[in-house]
N, C-alpha and C. Protein backbone atom coordinates (compact mmCIF):
# COMPACT_ATOMS: atom_id res chain seq x y z
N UNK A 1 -116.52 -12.99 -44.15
CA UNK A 1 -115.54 -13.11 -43.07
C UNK A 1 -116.02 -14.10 -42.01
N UNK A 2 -117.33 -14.01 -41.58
CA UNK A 2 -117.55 -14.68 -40.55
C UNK A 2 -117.40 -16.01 -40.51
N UNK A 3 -117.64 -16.89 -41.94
CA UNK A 3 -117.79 -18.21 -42.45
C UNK A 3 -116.31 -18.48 -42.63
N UNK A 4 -115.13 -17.78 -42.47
CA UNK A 4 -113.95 -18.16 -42.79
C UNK A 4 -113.77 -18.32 -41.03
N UNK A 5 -114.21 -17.76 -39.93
CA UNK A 5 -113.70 -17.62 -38.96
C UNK A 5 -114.25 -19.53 -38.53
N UNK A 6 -115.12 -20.06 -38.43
CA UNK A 6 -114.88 -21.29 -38.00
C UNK A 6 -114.78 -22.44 -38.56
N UNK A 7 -114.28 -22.13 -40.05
CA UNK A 7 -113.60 -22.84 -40.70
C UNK A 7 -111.88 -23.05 -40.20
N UNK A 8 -111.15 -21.73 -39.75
CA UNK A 8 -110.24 -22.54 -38.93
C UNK A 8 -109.92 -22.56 -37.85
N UNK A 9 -111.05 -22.50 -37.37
CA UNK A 9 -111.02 -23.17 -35.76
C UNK A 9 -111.51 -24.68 -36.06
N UNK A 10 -112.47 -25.19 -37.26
CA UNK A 10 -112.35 -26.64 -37.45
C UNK A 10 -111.19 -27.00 -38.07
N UNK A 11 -110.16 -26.43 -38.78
CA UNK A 11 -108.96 -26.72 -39.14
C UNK A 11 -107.53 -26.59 -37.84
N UNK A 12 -108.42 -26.21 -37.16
CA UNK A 12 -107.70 -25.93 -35.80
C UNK A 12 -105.83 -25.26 -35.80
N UNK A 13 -106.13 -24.23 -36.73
CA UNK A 13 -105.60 -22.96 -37.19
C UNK A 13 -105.17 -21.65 -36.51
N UNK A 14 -104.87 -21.62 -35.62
CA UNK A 14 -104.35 -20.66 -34.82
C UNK A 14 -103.66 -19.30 -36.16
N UNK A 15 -102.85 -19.61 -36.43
CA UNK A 15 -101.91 -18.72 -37.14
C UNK A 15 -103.18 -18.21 -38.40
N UNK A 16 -104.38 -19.38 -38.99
CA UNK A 16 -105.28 -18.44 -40.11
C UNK A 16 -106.14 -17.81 -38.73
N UNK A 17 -106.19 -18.04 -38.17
CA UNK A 17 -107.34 -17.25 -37.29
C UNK A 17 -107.18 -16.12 -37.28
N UNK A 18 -106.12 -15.90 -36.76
CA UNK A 18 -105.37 -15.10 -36.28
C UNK A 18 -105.66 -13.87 -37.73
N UNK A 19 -105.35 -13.71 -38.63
CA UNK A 19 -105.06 -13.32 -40.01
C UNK A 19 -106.76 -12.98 -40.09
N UNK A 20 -107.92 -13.63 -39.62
CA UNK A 20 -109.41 -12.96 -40.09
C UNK A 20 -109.52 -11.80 -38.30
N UNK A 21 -108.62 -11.81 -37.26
CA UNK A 21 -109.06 -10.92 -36.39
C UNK A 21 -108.07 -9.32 -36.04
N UNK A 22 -109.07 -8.96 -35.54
CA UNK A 22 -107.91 -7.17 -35.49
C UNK A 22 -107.40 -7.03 -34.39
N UNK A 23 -106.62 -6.20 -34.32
CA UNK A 23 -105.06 -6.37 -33.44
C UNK A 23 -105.98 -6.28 -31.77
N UNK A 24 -106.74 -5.27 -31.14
CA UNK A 24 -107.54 -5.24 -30.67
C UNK A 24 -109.11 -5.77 -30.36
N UNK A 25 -109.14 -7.22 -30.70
CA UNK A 25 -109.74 -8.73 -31.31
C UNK A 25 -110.35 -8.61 -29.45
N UNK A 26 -111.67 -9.17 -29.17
CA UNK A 26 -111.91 -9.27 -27.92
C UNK A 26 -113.22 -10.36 -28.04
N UNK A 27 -113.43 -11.21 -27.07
CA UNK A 27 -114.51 -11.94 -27.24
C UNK A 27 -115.36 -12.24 -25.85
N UNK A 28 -116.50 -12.17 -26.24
CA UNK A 28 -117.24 -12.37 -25.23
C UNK A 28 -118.43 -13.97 -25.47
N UNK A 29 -118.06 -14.80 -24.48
CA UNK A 29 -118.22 -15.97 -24.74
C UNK A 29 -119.32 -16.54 -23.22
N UNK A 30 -120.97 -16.20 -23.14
CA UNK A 30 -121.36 -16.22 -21.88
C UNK A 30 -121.33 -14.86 -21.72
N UNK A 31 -120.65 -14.61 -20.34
CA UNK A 31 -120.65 -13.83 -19.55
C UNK A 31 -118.96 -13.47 -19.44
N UNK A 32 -117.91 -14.58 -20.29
CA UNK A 32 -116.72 -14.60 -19.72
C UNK A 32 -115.80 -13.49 -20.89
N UNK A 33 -115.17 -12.89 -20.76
CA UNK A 33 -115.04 -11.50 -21.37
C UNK A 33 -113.11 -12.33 -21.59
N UNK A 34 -112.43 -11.90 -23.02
CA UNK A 34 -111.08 -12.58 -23.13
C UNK A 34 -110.84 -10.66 -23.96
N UNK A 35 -109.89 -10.09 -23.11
CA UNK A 35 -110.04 -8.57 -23.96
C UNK A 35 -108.56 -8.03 -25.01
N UNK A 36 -108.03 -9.43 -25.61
CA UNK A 36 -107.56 -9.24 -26.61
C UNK A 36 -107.18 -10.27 -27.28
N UNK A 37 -106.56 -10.36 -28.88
CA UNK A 37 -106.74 -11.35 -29.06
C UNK A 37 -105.26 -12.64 -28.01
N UNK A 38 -104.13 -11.85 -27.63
CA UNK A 38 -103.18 -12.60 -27.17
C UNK A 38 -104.04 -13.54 -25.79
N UNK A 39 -105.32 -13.03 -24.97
CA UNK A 39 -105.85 -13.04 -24.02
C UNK A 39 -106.94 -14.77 -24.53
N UNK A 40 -107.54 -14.29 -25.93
CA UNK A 40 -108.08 -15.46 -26.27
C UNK A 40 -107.46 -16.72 -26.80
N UNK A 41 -106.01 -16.36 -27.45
CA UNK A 41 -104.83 -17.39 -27.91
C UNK A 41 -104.64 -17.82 -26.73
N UNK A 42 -104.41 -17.24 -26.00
CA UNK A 42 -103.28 -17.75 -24.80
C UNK A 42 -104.08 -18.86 -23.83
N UNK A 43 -105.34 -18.25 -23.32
CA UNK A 43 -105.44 -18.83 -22.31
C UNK A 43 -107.48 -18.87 -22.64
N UNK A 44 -107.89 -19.46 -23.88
CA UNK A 44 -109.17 -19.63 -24.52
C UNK A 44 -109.08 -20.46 -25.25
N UNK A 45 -108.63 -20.15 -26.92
CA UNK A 45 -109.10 -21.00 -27.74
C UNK A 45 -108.00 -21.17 -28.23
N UNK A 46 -106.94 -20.89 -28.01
CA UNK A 46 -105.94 -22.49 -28.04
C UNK A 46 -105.42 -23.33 -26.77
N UNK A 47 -105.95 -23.26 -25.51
CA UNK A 47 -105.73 -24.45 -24.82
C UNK A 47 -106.97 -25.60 -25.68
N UNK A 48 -107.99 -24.75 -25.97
CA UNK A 48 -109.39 -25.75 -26.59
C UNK A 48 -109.22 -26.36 -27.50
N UNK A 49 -108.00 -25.58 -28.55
CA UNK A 49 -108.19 -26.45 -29.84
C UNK A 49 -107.09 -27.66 -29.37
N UNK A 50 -106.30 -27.54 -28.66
CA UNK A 50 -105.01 -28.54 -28.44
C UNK A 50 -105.91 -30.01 -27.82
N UNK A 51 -107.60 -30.02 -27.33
CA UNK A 51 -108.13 -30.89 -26.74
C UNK A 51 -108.82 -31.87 -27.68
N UNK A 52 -109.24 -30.73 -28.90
CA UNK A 52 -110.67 -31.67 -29.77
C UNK A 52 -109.49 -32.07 -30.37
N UNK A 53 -110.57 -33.47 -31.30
CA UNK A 53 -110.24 -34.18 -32.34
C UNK A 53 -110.41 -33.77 -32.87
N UNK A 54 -111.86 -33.53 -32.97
CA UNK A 54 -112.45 -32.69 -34.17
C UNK A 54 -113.49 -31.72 -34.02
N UNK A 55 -113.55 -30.40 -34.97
CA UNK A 55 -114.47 -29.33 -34.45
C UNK A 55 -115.20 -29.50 -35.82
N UNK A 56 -116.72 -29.37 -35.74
CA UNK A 56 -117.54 -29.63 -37.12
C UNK A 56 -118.43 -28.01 -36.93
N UNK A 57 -118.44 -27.68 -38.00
CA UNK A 57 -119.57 -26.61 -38.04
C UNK A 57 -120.60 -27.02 -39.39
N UNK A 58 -121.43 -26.66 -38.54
CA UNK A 58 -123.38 -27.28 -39.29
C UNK A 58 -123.96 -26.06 -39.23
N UNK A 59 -124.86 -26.09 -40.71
CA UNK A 59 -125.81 -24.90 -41.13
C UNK A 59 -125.44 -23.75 -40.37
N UNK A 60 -124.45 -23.03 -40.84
CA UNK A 60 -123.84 -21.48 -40.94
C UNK A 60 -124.92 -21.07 -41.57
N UNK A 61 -125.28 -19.98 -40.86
CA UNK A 61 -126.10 -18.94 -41.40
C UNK A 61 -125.48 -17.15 -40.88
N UNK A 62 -125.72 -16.85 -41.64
CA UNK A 62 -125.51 -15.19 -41.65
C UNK A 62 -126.97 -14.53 -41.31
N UNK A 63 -127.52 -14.43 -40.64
CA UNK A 63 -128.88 -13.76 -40.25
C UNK A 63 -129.11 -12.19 -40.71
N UNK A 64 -127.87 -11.43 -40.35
CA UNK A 64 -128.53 -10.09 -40.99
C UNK A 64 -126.60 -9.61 -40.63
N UNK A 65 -126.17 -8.53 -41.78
CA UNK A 65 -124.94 -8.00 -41.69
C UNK A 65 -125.70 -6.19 -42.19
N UNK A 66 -125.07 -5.52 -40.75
CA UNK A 66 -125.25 -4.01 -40.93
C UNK A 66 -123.60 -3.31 -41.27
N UNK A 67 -123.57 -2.43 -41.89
CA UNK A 67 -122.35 -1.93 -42.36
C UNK A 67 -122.69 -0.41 -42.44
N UNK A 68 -122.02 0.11 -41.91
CA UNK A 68 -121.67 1.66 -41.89
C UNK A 68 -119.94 1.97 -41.89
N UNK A 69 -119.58 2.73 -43.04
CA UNK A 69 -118.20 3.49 -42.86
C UNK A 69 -117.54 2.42 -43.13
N UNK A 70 -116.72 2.35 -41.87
CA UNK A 70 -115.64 1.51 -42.05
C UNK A 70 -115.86 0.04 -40.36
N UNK A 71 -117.48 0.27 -40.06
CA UNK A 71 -117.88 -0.80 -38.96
C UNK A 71 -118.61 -1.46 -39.86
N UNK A 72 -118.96 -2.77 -39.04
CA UNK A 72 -119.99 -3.86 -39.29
C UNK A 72 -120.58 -4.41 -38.36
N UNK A 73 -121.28 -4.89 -38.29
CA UNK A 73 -121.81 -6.20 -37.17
C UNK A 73 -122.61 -7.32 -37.84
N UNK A 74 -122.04 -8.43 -37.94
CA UNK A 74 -123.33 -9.64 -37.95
C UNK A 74 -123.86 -10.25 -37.31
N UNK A 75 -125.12 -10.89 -37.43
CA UNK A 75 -125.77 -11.73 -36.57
C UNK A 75 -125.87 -12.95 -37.16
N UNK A 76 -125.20 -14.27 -36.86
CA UNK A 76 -125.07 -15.03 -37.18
C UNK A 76 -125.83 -16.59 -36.44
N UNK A 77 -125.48 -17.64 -36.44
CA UNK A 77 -125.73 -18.91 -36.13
C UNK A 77 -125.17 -19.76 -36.36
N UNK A 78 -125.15 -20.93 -36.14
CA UNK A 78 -124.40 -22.17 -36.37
C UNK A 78 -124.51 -23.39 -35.35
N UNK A 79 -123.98 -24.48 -35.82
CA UNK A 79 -124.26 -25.59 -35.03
C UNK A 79 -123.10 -26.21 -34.65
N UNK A 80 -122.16 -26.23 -33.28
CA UNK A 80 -120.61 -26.68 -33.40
C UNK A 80 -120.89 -28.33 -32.56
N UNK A 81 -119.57 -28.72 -33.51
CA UNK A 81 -119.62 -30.18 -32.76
C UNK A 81 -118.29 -30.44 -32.47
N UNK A 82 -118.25 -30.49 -31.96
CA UNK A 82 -116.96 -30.94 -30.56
C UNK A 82 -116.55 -31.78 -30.26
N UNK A 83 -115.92 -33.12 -30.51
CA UNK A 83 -114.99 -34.05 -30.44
C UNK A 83 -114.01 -34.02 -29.69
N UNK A 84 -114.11 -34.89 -28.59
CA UNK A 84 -113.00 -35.06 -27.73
C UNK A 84 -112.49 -36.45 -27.27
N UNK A 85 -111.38 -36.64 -26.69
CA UNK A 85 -111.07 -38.08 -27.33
C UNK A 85 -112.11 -38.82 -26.01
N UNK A 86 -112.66 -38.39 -25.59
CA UNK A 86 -113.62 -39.19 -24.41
C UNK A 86 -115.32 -38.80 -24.24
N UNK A 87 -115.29 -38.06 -25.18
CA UNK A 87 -116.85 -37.42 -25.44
C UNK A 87 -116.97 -36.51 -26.54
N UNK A 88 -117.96 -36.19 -26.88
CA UNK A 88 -118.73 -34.97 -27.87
C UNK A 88 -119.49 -34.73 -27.46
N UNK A 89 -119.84 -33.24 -27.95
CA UNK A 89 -120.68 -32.46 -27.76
C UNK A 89 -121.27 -31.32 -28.69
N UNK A 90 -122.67 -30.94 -28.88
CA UNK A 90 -123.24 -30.58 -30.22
C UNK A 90 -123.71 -29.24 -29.39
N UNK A 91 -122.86 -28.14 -29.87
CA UNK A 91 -123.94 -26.38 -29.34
C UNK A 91 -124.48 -25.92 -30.24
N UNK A 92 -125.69 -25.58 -30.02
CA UNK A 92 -126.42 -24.41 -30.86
C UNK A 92 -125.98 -23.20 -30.64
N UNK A 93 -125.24 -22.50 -31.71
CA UNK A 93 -124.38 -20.99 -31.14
C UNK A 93 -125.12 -19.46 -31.92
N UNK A 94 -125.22 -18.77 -31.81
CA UNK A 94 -125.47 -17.58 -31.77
C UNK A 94 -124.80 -16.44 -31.78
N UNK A 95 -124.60 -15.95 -32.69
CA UNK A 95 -123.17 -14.87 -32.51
C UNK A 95 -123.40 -13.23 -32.77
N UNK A 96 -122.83 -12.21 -32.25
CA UNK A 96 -123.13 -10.88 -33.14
C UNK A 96 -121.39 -10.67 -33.10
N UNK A 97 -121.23 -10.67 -34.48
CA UNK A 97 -119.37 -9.86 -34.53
C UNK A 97 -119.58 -8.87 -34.99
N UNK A 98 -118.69 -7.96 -34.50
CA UNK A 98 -118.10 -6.62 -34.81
C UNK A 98 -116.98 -6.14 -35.55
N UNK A 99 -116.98 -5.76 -37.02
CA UNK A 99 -116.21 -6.40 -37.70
C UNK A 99 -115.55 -4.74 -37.95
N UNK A 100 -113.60 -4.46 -38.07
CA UNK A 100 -113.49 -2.92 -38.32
C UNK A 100 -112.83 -2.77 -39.62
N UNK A 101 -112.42 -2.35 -40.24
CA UNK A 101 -111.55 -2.56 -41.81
C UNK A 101 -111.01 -1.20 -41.58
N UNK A 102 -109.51 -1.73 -41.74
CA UNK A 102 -108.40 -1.21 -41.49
C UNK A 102 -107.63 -1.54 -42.65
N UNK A 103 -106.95 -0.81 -43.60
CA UNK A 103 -105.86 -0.47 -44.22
C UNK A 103 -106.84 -1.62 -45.67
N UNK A 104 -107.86 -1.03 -45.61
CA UNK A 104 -108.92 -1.81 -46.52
C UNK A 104 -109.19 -3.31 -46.45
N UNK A 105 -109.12 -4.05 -45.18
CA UNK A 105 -109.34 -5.22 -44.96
C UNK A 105 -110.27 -5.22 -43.74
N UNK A 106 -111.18 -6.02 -43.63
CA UNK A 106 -112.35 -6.25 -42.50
C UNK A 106 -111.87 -7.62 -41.22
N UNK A 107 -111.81 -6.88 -40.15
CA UNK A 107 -110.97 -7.80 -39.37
C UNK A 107 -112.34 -7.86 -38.59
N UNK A 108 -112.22 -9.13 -37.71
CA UNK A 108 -112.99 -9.38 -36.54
C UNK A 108 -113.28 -8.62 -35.49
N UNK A 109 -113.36 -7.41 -34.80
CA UNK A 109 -112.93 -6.87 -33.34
C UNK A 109 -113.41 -7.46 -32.46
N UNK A 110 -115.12 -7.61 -32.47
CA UNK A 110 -115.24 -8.10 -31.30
C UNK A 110 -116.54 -9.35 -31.99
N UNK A 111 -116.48 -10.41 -31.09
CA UNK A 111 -117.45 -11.45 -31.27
C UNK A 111 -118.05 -11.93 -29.73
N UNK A 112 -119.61 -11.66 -29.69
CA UNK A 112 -120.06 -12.02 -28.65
C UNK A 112 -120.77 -13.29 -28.80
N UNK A 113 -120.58 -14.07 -28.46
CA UNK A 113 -121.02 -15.81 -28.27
C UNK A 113 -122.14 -15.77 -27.30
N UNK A 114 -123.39 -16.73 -27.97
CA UNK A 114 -123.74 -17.75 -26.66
C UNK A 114 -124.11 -18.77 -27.25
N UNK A 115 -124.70 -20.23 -26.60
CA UNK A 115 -124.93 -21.09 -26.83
C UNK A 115 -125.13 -22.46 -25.99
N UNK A 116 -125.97 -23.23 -26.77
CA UNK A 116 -127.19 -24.04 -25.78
C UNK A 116 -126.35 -25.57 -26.12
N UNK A 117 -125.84 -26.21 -25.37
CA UNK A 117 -125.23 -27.36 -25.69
C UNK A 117 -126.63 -28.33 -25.55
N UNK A 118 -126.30 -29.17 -27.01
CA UNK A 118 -127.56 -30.33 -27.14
C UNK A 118 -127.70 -31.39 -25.52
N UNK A 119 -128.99 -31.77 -25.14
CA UNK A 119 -128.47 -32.96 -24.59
C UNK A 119 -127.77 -34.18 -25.32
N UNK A 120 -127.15 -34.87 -24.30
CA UNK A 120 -126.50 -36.42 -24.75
C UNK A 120 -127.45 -36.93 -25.48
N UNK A 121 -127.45 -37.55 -26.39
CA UNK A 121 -128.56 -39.12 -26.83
C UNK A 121 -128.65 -39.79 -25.72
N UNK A 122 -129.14 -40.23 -25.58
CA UNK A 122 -129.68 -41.34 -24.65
C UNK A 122 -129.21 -43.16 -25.57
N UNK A 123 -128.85 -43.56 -24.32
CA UNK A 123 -128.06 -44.71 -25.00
C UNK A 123 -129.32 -45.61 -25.37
């Protein structure tokens, strides 16, 4: 699941996104808390995707996935690159999602973000 989730945010996919998270979808990004998913569509990550050109994801890793019942959580990684029509930018990201399976499918609930934006190159 997790490797499908920023695959379309680089396809810049609203409607598949949407389809890997649960109705009660919440993200914590920093410190900045979005507490559903209409909360992260609306006014998060689709004003963001309407900006890049292009979103790249580098060496996805899955670090460790715990599963009990019908919860999950992973600890993940990745490298996002960010294209904008006047700059880029490369984060080192870090993730733990909280994943619930409902009606036998594993949805997203909650994903807590952080991440270290590269410096510029130097010209």
């Amino acid at each position: 699941m997790r490797q499908l989730t920023p695959a379309f945010l680089a396809a810049g996919s609203l409607t598949r996104l949407a389809a890997t998270v649960h109705e009660d979808h919440s993200v914590m990004e920093g410190i900045h808390l979005n507490r559903s998913w209409a909360d992260y569509r609306d006014n998060h990550i689709g004003p963001e995707m309407k900006e890049w050109k292009e979103f790249r994801v580098e060496d996805p890793a899955v670090i460790s996935v715990t599963t009990e019942g019908d919860w999950a959580y992973a600890v993940t990684r990745a490298t996002y690159t960010l294209v904008f029509p006047d700059k880029s930018m490369v984060i080192d990201s870090a993730e733990t999602c909280v994943l619930a399976r409902k009606d036998g499918k594993w949805r997203v609930r909650h994903v807590h973000s952080s991440g270290k934006k590269r410096p510029e190159p130097k010209p």
